[in-house]
PDB file of N, CA and C in Angstrom:
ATOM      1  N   UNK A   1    -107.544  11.954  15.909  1.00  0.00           N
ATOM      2  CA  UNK A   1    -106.215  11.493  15.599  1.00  0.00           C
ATOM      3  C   UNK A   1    -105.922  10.257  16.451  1.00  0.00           C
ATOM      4  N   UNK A   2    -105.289   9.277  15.816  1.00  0.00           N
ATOM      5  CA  UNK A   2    -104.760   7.760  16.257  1.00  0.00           C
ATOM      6  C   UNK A   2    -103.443   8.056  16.839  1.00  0.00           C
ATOM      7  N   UNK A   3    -103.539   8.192  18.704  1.00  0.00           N
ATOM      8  CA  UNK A   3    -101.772   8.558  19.048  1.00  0.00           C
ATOM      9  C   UNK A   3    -101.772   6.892  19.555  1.00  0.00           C
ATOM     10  N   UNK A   4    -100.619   6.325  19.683  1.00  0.00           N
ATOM     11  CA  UNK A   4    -100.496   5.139  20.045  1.00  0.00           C
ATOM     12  C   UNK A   4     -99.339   4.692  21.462  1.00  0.00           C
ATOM     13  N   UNK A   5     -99.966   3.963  21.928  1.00  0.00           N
ATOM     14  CA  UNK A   5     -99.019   3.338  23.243  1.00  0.00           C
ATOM     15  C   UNK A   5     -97.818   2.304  22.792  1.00  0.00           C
ATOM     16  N   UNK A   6     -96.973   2.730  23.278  1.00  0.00           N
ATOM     17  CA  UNK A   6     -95.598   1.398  22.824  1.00  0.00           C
ATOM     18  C   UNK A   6     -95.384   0.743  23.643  1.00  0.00           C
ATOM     19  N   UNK A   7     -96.107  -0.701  23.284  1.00  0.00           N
ATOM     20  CA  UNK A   7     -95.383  -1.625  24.302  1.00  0.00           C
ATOM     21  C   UNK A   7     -94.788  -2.134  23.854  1.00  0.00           C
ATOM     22  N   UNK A   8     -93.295  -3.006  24.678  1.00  0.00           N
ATOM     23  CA  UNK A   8     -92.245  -3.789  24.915  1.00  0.00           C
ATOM     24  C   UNK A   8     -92.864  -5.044  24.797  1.00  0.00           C
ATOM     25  N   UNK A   9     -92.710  -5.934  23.692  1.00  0.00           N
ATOM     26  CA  UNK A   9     -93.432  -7.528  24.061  1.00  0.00           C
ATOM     27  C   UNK A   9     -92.840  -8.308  25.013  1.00  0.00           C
ATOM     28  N   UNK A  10     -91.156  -7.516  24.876  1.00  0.00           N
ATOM     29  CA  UNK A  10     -90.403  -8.627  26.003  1.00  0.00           C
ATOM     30  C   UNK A  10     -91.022  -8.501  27.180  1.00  0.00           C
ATOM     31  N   UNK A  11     -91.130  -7.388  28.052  1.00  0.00           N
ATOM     32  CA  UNK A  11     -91.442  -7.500  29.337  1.00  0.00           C
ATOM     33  C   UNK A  11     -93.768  -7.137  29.389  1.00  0.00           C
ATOM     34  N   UNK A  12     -93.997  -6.439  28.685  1.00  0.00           N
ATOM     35  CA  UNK A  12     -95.223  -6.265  28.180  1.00  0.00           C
ATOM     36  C   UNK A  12     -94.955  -4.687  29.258  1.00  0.00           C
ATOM     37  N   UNK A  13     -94.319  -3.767  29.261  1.00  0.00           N
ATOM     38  CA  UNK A  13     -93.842  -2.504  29.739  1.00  0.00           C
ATOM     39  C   UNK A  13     -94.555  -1.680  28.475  1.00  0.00           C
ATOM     40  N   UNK A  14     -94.927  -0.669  28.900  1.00  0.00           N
ATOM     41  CA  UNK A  14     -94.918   0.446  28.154  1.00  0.00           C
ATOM     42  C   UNK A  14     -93.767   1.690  27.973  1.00  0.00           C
ATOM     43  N   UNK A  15     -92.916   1.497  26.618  1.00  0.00           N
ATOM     44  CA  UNK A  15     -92.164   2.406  26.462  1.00  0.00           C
ATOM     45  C   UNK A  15     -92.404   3.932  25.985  1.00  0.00           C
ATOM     46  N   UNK A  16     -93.547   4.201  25.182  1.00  0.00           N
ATOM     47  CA  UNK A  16     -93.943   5.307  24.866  1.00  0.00           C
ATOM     48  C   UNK A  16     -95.294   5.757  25.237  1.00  0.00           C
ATOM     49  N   UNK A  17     -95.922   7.065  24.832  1.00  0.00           N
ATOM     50  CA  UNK A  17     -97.465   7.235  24.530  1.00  0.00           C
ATOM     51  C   UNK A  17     -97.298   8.261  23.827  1.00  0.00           C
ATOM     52  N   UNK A  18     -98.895   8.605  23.038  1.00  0.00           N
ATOM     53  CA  UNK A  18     -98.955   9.422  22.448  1.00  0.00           C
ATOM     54  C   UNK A  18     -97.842   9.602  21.420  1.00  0.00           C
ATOM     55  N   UNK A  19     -98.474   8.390  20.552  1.00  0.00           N
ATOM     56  CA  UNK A  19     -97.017   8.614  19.362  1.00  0.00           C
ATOM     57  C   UNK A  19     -98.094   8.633  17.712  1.00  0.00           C
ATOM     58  N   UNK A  20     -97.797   9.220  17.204  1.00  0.00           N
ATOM     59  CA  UNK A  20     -98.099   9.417  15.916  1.00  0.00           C
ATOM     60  C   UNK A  20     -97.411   9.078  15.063  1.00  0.00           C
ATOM     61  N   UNK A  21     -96.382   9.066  14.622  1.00  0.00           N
ATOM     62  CA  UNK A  21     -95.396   8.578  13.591  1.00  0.00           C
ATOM     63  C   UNK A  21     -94.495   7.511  13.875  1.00  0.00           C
ATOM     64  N   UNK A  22     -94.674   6.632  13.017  1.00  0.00           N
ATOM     65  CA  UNK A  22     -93.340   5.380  13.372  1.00  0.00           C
ATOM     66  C   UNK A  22     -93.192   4.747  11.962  1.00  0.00           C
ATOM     67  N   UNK A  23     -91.621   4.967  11.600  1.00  0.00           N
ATOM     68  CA  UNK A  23     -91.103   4.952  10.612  1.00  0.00           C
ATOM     69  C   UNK A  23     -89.272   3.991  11.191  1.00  0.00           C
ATOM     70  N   UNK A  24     -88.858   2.869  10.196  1.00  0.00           N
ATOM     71  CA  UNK A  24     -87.628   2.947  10.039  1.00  0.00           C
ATOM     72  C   UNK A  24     -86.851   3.179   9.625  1.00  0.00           C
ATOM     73  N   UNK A  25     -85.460   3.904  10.022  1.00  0.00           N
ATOM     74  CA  UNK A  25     -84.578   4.745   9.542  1.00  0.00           C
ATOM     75  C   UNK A  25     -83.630   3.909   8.358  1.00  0.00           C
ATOM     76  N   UNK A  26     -82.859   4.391   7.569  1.00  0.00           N
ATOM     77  CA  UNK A  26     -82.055   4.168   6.440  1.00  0.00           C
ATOM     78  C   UNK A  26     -81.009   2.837   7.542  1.00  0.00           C
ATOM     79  N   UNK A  27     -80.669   3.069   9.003  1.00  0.00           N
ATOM     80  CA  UNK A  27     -80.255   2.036   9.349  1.00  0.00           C
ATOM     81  C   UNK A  27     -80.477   1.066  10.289  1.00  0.00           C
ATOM     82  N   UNK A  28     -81.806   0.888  10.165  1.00  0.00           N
ATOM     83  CA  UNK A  28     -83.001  -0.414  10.181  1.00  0.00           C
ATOM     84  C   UNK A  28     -83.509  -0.146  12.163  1.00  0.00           C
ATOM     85  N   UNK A  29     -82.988   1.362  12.209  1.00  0.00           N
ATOM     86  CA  UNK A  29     -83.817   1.899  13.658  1.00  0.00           C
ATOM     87  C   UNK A  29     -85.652   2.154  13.347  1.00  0.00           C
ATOM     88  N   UNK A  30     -86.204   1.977  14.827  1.00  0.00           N
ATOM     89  CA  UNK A  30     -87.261   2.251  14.352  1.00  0.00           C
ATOM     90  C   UNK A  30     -87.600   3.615  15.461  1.00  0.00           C
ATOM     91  N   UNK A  31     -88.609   4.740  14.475  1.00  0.00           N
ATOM     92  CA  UNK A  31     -88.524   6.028  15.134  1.00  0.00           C
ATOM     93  C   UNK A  31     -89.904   6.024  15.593  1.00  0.00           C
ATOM     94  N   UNK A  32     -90.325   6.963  16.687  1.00  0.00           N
ATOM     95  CA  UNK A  32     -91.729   6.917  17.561  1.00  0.00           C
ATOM     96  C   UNK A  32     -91.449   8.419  17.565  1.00  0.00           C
ATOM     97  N   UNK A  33     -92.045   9.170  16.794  1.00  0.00           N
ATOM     98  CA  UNK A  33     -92.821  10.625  17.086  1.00  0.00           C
ATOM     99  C   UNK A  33     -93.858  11.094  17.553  1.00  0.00           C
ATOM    100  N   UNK A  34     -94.368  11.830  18.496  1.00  0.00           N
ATOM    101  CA  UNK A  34     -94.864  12.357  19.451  1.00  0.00           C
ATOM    102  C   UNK A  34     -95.784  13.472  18.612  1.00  0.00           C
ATOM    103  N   UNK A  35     -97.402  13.575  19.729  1.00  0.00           N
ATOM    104  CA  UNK A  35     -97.672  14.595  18.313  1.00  0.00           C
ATOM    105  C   UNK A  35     -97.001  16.352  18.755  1.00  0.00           C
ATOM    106  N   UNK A  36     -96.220  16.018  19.973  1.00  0.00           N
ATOM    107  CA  UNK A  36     -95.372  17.418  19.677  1.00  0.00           C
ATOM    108  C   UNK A  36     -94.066  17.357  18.800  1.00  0.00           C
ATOM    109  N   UNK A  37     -94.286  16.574  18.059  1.00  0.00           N
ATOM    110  CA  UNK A  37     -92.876  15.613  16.934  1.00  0.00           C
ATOM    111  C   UNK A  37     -91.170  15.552  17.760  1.00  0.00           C
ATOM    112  N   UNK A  38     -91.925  15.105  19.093  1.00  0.00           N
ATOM    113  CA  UNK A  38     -90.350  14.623  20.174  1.00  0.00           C
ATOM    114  C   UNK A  38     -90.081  13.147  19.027  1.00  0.00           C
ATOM    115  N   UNK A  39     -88.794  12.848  19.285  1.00  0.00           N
ATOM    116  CA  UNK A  39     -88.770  11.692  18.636  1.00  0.00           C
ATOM    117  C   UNK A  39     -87.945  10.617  19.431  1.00  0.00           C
ATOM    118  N   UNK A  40     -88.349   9.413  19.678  1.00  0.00           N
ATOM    119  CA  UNK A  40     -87.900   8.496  20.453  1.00  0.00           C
ATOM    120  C   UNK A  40     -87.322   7.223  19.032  1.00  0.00           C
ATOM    121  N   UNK A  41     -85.855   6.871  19.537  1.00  0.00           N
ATOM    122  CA  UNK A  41     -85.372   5.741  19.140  1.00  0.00           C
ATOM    123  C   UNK A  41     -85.050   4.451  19.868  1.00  0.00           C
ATOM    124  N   UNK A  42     -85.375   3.175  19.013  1.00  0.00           N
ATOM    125  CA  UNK A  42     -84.853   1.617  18.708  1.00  0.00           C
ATOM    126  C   UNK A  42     -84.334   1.666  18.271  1.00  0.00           C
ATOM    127  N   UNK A  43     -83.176   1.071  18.910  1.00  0.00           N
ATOM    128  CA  UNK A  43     -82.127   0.769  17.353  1.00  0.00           C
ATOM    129  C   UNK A  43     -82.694  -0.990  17.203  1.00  0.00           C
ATOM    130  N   UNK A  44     -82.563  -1.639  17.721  1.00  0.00           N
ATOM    131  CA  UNK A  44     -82.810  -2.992  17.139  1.00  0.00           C
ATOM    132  C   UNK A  44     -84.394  -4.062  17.775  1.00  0.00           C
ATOM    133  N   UNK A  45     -85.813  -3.120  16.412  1.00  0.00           N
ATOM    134  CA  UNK A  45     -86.895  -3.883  17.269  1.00  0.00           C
ATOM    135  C   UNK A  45     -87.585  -3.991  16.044  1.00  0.00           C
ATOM    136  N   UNK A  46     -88.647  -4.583  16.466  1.00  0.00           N
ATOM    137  CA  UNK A  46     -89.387  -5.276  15.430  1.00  0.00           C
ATOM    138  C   UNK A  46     -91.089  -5.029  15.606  1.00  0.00           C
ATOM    139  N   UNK A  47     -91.569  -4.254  14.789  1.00  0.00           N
ATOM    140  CA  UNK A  47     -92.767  -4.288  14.995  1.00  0.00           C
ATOM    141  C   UNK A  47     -93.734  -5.512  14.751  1.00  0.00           C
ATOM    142  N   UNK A  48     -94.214  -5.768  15.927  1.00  0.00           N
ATOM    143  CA  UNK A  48     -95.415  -7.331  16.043  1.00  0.00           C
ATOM    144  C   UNK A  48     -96.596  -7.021  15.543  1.00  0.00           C
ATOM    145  N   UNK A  49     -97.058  -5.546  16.213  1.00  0.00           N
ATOM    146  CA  UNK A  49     -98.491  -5.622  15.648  1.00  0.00           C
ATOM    147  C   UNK A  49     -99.081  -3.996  15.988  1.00  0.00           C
ATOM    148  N   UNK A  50    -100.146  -3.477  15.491  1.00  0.00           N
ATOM    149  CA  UNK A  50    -100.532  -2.353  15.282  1.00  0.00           C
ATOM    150  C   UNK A  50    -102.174  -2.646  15.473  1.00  0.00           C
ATOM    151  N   UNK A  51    -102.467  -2.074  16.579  1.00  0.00           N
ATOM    152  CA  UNK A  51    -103.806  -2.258  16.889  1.00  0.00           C
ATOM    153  C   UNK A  51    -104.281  -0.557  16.777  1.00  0.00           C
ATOM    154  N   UNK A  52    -105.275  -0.509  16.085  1.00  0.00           N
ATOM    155  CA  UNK A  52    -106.039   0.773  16.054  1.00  0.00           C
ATOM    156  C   UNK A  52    -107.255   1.198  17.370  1.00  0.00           C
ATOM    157  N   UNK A  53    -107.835  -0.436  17.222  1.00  0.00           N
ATOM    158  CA  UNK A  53    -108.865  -0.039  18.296  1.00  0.00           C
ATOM    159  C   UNK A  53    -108.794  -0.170  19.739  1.00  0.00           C
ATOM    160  N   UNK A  54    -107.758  -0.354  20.127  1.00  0.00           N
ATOM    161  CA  UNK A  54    -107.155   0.034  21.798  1.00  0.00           C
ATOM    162  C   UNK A  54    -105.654   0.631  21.812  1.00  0.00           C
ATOM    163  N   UNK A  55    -105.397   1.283  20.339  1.00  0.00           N
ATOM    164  CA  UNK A  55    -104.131   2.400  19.760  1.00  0.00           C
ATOM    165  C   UNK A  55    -103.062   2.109  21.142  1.00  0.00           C
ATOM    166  N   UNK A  56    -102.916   0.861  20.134  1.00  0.00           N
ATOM    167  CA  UNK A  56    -101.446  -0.164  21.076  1.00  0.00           C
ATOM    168  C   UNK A  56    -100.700  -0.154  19.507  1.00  0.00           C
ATOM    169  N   UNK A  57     -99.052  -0.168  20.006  1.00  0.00           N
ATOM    170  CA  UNK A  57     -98.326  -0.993  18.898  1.00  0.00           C
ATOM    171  C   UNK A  57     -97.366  -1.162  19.811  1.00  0.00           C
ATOM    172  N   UNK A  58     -97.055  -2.978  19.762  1.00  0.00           N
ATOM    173  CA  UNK A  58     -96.158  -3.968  20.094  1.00  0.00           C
ATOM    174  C   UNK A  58     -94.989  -4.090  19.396  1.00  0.00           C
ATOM    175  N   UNK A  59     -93.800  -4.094  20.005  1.00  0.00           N
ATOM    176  CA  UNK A  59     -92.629  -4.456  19.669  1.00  0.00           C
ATOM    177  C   UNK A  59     -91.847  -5.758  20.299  1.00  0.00           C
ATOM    178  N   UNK A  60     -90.920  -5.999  19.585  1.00  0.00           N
ATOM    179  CA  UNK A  60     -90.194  -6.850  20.092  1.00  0.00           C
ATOM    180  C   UNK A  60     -88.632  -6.307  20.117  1.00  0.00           C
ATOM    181  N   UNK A  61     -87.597  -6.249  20.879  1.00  0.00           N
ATOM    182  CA  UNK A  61     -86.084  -5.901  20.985  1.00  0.00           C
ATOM    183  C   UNK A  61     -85.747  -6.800  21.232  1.00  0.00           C
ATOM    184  N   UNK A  62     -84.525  -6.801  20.580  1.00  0.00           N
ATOM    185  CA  UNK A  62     -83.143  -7.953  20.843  1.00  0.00           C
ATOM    186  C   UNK A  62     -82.615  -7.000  19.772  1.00  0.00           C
ATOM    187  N   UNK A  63     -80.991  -7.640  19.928  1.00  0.00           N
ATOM    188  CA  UNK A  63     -79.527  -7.420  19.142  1.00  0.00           C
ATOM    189  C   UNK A  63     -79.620  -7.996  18.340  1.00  0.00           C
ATOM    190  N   UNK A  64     -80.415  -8.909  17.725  1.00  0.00           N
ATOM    191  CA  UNK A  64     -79.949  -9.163  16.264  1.00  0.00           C
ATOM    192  C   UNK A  64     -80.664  -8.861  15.374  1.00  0.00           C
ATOM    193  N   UNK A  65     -82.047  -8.564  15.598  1.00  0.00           N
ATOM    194  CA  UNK A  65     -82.731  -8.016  14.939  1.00  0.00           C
ATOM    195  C   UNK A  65     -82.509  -6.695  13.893  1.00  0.00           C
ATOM    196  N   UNK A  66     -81.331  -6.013  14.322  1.00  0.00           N
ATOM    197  CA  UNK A  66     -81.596  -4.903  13.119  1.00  0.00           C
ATOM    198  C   UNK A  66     -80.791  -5.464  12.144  1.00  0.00           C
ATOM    199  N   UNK A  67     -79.811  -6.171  12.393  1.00  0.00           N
ATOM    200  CA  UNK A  67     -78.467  -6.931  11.432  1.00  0.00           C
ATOM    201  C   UNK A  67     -79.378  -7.713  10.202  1.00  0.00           C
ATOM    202  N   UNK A  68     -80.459  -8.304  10.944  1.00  0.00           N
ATOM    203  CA  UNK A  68     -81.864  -8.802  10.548  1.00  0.00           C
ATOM    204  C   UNK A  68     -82.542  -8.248   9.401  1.00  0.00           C
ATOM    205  N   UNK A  69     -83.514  -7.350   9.758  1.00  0.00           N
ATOM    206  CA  UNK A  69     -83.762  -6.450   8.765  1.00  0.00           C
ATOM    207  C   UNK A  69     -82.926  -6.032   7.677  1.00  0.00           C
ATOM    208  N   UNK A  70     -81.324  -5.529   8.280  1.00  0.00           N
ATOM    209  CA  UNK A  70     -80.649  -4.900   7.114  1.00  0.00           C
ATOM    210  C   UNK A  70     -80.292  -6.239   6.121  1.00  0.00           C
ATOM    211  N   UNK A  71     -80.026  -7.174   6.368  1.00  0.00           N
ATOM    212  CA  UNK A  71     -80.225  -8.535   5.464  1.00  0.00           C
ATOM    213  C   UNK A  71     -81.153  -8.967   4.737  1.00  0.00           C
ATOM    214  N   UNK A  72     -82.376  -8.781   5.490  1.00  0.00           N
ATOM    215  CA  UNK A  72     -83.194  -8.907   4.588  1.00  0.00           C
ATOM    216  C   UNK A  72     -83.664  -7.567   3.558  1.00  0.00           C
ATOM    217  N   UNK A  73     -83.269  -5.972   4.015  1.00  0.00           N
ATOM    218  CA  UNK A  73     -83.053  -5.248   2.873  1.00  0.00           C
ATOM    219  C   UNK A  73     -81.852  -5.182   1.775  1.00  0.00           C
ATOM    220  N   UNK A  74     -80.743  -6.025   2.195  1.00  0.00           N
ATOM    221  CA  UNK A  74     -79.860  -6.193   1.088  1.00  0.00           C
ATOM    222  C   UNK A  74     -80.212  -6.925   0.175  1.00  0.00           C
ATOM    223  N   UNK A  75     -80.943  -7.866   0.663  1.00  0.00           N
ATOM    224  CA  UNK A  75     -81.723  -9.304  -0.417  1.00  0.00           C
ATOM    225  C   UNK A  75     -82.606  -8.927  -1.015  1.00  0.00           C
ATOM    226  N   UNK A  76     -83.469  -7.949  -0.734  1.00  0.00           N
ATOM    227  CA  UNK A  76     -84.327  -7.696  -1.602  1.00  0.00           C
ATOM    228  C   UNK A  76     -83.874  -6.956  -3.290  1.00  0.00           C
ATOM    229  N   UNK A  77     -83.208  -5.970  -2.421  1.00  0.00           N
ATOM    230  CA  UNK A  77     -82.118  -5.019  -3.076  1.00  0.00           C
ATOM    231  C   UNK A  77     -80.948  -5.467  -3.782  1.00  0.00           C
ATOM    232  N   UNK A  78     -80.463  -6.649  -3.737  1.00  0.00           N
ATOM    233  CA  UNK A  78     -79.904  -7.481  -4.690  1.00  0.00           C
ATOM    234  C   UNK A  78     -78.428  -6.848  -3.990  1.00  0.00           C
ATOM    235  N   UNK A  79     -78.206  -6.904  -2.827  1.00  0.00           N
ATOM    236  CA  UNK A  79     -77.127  -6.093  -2.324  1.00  0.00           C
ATOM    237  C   UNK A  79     -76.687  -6.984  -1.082  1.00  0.00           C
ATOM    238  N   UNK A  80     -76.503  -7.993  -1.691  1.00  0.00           N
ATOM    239  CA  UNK A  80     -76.441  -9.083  -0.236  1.00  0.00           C
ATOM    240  C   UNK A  80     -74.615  -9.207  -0.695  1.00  0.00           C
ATOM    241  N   UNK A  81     -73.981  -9.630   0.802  1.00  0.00           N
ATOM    242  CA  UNK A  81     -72.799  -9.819   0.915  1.00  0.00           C
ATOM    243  C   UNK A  81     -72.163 -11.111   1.879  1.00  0.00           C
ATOM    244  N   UNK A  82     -71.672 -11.612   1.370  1.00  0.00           N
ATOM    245  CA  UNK A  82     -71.352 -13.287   2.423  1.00  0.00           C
ATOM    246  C   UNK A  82     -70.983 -12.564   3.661  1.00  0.00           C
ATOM    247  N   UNK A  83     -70.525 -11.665   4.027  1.00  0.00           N
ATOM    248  CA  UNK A  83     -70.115 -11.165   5.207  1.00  0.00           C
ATOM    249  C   UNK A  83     -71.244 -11.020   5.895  1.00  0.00           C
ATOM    250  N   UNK A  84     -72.261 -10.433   5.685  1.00  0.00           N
ATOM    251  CA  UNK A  84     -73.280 -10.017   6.098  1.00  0.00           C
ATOM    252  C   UNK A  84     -74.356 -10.719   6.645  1.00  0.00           C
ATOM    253  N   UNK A  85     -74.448 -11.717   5.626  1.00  0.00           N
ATOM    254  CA  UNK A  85     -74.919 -13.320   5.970  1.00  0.00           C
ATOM    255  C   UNK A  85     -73.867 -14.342   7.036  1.00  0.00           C
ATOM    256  N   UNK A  86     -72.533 -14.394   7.323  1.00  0.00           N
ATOM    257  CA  UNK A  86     -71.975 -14.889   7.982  1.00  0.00           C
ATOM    258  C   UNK A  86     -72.480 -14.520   9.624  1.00  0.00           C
ATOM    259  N   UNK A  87     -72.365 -12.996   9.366  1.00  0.00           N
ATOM    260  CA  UNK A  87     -72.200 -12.052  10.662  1.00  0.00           C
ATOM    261  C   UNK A  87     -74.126 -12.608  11.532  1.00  0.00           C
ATOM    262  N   UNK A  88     -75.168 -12.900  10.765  1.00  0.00           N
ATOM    263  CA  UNK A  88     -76.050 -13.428  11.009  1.00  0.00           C
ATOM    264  C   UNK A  88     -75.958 -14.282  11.576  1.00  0.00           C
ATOM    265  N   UNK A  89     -75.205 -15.612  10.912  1.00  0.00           N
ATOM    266  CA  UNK A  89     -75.272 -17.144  11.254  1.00  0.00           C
ATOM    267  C   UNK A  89     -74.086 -17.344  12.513  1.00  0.00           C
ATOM    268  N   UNK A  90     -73.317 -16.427  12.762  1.00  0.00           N
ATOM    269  CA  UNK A  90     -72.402 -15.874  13.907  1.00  0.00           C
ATOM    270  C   UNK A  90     -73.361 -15.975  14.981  1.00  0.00           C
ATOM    271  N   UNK A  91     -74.076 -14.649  15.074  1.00  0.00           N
ATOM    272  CA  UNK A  91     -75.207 -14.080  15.965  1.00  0.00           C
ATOM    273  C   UNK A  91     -75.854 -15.299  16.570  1.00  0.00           C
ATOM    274  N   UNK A  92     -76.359 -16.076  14.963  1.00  0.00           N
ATOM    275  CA  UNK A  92     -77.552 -16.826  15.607  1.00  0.00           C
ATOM    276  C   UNK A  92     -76.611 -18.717  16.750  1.00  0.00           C
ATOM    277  N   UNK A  93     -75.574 -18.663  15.893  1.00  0.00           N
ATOM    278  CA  UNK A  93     -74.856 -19.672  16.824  1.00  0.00           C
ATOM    279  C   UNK A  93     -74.264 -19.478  18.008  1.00  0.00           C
ATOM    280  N   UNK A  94     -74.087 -18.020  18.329  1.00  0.00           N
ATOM    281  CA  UNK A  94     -73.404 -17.944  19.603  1.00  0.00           C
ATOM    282  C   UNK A  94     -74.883 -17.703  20.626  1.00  0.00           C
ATOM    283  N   UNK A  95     -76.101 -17.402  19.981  1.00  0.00           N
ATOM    284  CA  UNK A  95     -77.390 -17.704  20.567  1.00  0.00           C
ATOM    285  C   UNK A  95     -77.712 -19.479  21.011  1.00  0.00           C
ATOM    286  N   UNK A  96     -77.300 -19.681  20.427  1.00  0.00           N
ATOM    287  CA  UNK A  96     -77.538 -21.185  20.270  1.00  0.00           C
ATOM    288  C   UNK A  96     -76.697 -22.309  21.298  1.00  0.00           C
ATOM    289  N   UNK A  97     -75.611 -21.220  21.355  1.00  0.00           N
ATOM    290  CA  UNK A  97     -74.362 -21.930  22.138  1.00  0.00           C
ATOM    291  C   UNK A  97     -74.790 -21.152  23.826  1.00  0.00           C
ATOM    292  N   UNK A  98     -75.559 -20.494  24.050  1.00  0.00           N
ATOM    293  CA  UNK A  98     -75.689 -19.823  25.136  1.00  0.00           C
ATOM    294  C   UNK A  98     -76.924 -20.355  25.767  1.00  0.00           C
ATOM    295  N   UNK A  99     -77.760 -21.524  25.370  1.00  0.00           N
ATOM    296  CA  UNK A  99     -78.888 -22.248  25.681  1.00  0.00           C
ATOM    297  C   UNK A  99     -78.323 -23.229  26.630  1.00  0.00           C
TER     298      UNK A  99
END
């Protein structure tokens, strides 16, 4: 069985081990199950990459990222809303204004 290490890309930390399941939730969290099925939550990260043969998977966290995802599942889904898209271009300018 493939259990996997979670690292943090921000700091390159290890947040989990021994995880078997990783799935995102209906509101764009991402879940890390354990193979005793403990379950650890993200609310706002991004999977970078999934290595099998040194059973690493990399993330990335920040705050805007799940607003992120759920935008880009409204768009797919034909369920997009100017609010939703505003609340993005919000995010990303007060990022912008903080440089």
């Amino acid at each position: 069985m493939c259990e996997f290490k979670i690292i943090r890309k921000n700091d390159g930390s290890q947040i989990m081990e021994d995880i078997v399941i990783v799935n995102y939730t209906e509101n764009n969290e991402i879940v890390f199950k354990d193979v005793l099925g403990m379950a650890e939550l993200l609310k706002s990260a991004l999977i970078l990459s999934v290595n099998t043969l040194n059973q690493t998977l990399v993330v990335m966290e920040h705050p805007i990222i799940n607003d992120f995802i759920g935008l880009m599942t409204n768009l797919n889904d034909k369920n997009k809303t100017k609010e939703k898209i505003e609340n993005i271009v919000t995010q990303l300018n007060e990022l912008k204004n903080a440089i």
